[in-house]
N, C-alpha and C. Protein backbone atom coordinates (compact mmCIF):
# COMPACT_ATOMS: atom_id res chain seq x y z
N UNK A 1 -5.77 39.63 11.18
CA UNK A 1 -4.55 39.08 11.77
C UNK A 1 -3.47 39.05 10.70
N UNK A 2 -2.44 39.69 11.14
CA UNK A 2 -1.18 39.98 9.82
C UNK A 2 -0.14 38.43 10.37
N UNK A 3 0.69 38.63 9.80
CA UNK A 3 1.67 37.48 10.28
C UNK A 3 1.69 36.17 9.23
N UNK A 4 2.80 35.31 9.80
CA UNK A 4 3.28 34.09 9.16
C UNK A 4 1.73 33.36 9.00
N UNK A 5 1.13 32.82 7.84
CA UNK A 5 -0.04 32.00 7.31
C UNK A 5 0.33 30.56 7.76
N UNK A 6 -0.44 30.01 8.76
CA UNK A 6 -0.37 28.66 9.26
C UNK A 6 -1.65 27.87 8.81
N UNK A 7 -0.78 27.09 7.98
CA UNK A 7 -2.04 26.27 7.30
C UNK A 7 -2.61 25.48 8.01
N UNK A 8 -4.55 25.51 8.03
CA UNK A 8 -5.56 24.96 8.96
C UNK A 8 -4.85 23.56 9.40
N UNK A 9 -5.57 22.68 10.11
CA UNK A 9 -5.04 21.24 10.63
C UNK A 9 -6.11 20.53 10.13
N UNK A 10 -6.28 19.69 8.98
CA UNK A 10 -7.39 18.86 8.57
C UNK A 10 -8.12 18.35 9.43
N UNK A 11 -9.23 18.17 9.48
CA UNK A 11 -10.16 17.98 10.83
C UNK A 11 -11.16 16.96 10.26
N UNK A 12 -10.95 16.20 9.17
CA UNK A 12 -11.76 15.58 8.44
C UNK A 12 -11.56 14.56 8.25
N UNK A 13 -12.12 13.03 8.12
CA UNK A 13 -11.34 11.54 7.46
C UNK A 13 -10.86 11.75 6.68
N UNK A 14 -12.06 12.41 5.70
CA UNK A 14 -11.98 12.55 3.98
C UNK A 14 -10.89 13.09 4.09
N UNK A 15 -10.39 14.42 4.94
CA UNK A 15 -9.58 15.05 4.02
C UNK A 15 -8.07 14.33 3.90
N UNK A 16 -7.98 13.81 5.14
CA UNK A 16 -7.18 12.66 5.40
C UNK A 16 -6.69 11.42 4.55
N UNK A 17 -7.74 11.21 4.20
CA UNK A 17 -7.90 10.39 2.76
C UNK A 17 -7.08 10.67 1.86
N UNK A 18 -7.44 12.05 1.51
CA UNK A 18 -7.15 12.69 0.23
C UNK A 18 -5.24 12.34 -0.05
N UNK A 19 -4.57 13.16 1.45
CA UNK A 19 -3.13 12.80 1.78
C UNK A 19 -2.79 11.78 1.38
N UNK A 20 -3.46 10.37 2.08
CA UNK A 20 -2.96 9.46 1.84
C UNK A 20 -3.03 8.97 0.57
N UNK A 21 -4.15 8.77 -0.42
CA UNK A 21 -4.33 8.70 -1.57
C UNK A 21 -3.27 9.42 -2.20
N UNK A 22 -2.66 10.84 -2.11
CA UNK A 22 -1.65 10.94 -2.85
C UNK A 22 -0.23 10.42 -2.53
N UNK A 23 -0.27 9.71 -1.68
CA UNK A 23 0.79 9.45 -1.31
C UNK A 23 1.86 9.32 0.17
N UNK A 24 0.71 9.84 1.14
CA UNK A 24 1.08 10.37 2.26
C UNK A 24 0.63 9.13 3.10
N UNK A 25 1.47 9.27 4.97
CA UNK A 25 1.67 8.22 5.44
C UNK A 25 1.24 8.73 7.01
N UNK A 26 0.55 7.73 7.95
CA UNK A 26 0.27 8.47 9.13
C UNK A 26 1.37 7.43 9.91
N UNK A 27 2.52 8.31 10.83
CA UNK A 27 3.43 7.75 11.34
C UNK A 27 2.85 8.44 13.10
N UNK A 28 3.78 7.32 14.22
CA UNK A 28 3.52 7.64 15.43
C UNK A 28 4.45 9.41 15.57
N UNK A 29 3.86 9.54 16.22
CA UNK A 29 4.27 11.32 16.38
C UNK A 29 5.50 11.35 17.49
N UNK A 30 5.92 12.52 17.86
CA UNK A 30 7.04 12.63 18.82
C UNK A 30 6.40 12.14 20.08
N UNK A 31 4.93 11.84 20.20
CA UNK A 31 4.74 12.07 21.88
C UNK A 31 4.22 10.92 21.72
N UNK A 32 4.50 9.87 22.75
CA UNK A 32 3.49 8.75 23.06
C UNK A 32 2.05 8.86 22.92
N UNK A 33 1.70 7.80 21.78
CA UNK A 33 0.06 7.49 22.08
C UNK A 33 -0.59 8.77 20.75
N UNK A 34 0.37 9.54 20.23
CA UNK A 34 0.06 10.77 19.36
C UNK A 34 0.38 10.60 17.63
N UNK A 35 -0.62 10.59 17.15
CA UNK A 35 0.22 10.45 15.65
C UNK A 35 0.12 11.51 14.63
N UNK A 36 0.74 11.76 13.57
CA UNK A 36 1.48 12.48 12.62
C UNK A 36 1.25 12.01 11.22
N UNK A 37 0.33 13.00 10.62
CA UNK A 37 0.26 12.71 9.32
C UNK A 37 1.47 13.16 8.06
N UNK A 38 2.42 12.20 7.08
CA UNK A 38 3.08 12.82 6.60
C UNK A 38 2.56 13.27 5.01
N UNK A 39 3.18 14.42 4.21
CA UNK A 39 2.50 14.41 2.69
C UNK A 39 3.43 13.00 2.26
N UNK A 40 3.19 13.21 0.70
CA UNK A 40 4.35 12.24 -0.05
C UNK A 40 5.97 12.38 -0.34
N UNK A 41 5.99 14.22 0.09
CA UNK A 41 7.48 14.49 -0.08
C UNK A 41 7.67 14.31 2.10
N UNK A 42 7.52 13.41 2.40
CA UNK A 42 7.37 13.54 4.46
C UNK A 42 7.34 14.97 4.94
N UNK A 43 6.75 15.90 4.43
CA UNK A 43 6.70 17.00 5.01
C UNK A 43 5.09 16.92 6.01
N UNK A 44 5.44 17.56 7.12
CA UNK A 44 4.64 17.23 8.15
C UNK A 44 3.22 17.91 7.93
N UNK A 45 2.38 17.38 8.02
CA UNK A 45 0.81 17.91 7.68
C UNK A 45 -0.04 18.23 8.88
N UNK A 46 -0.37 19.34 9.42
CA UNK A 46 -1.39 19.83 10.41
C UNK A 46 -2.45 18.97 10.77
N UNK A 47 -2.76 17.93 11.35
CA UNK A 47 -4.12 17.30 11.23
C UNK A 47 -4.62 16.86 12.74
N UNK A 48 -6.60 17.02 12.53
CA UNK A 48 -6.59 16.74 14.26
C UNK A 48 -6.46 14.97 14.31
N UNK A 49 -6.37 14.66 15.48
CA UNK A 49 -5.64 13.28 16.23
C UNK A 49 -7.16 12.63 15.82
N UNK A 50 -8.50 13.27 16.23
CA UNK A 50 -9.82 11.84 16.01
C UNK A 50 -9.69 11.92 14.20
N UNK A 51 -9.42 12.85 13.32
CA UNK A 51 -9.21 12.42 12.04
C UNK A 51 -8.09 11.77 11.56
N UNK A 52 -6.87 11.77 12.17
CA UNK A 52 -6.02 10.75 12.05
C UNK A 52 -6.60 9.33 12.74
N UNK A 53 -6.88 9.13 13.50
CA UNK A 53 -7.47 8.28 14.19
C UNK A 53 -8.78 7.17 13.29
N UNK A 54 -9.86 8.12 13.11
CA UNK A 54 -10.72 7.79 11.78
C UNK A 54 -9.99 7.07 11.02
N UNK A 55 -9.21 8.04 10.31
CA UNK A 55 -9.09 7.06 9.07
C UNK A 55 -7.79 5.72 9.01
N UNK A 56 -7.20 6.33 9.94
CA UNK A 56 -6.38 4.97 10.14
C UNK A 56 -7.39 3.51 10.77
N UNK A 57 -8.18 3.57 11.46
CA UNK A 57 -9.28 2.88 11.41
C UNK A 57 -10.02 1.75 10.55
N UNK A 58 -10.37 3.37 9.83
CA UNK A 58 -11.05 2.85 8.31
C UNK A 58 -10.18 2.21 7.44
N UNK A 59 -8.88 2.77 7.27
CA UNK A 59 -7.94 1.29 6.52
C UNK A 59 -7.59 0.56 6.81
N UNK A 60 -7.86 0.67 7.72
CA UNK A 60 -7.14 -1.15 8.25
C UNK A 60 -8.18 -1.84 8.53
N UNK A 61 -9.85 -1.31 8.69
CA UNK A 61 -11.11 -2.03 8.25
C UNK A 61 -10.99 -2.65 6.65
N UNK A 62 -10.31 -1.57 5.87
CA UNK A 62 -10.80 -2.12 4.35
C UNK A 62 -9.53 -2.94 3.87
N UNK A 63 -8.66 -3.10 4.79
CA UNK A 63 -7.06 -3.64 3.91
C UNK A 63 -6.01 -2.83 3.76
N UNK A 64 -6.14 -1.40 4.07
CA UNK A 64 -5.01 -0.86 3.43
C UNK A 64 -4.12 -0.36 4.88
N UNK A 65 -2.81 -0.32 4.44
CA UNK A 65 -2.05 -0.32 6.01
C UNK A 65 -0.90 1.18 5.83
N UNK A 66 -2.26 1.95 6.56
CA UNK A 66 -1.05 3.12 6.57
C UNK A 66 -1.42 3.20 8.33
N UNK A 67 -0.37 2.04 9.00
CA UNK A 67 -0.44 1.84 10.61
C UNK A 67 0.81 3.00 10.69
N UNK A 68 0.85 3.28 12.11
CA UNK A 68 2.34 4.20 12.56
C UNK A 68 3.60 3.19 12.04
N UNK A 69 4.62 3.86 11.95
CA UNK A 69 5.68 3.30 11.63
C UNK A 69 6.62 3.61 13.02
């Protein structure tokens, strides 16, 4: 397949993690009920919705608050 390279959509907690650990933020998305992972410069990050989901979860199990904005 030739064409524009569309980078995969993280499909993982961990990898999810990783974003946020550097700096990145999971905000509510354009569509009701949908959310949006950002990097640290807010550039928009590919990711599926149960791994956004996961790990927003998991931080706000352990204390840390990356809720939608």
């Amino acid at each position: 397949m030739t064409g524009t390279h569309r980078p995969q959509p993280l499909t993982k907690k961990s990898q999810v993690f990783e974003v946020l650990r550097a700096g990145g933020r999971i905000v509510a998305g354009h569509r009701p009920g949908l959310l949006q992972l950002l990097g640290p410069d807010d550039s928009s990050i590919p990711a599926w919705q149960t791994a956004l989901k996961a790990a927003q979860a998991s931080s706000a199990r352990s204390g840390d608050t990356h809720e939608p904005q």
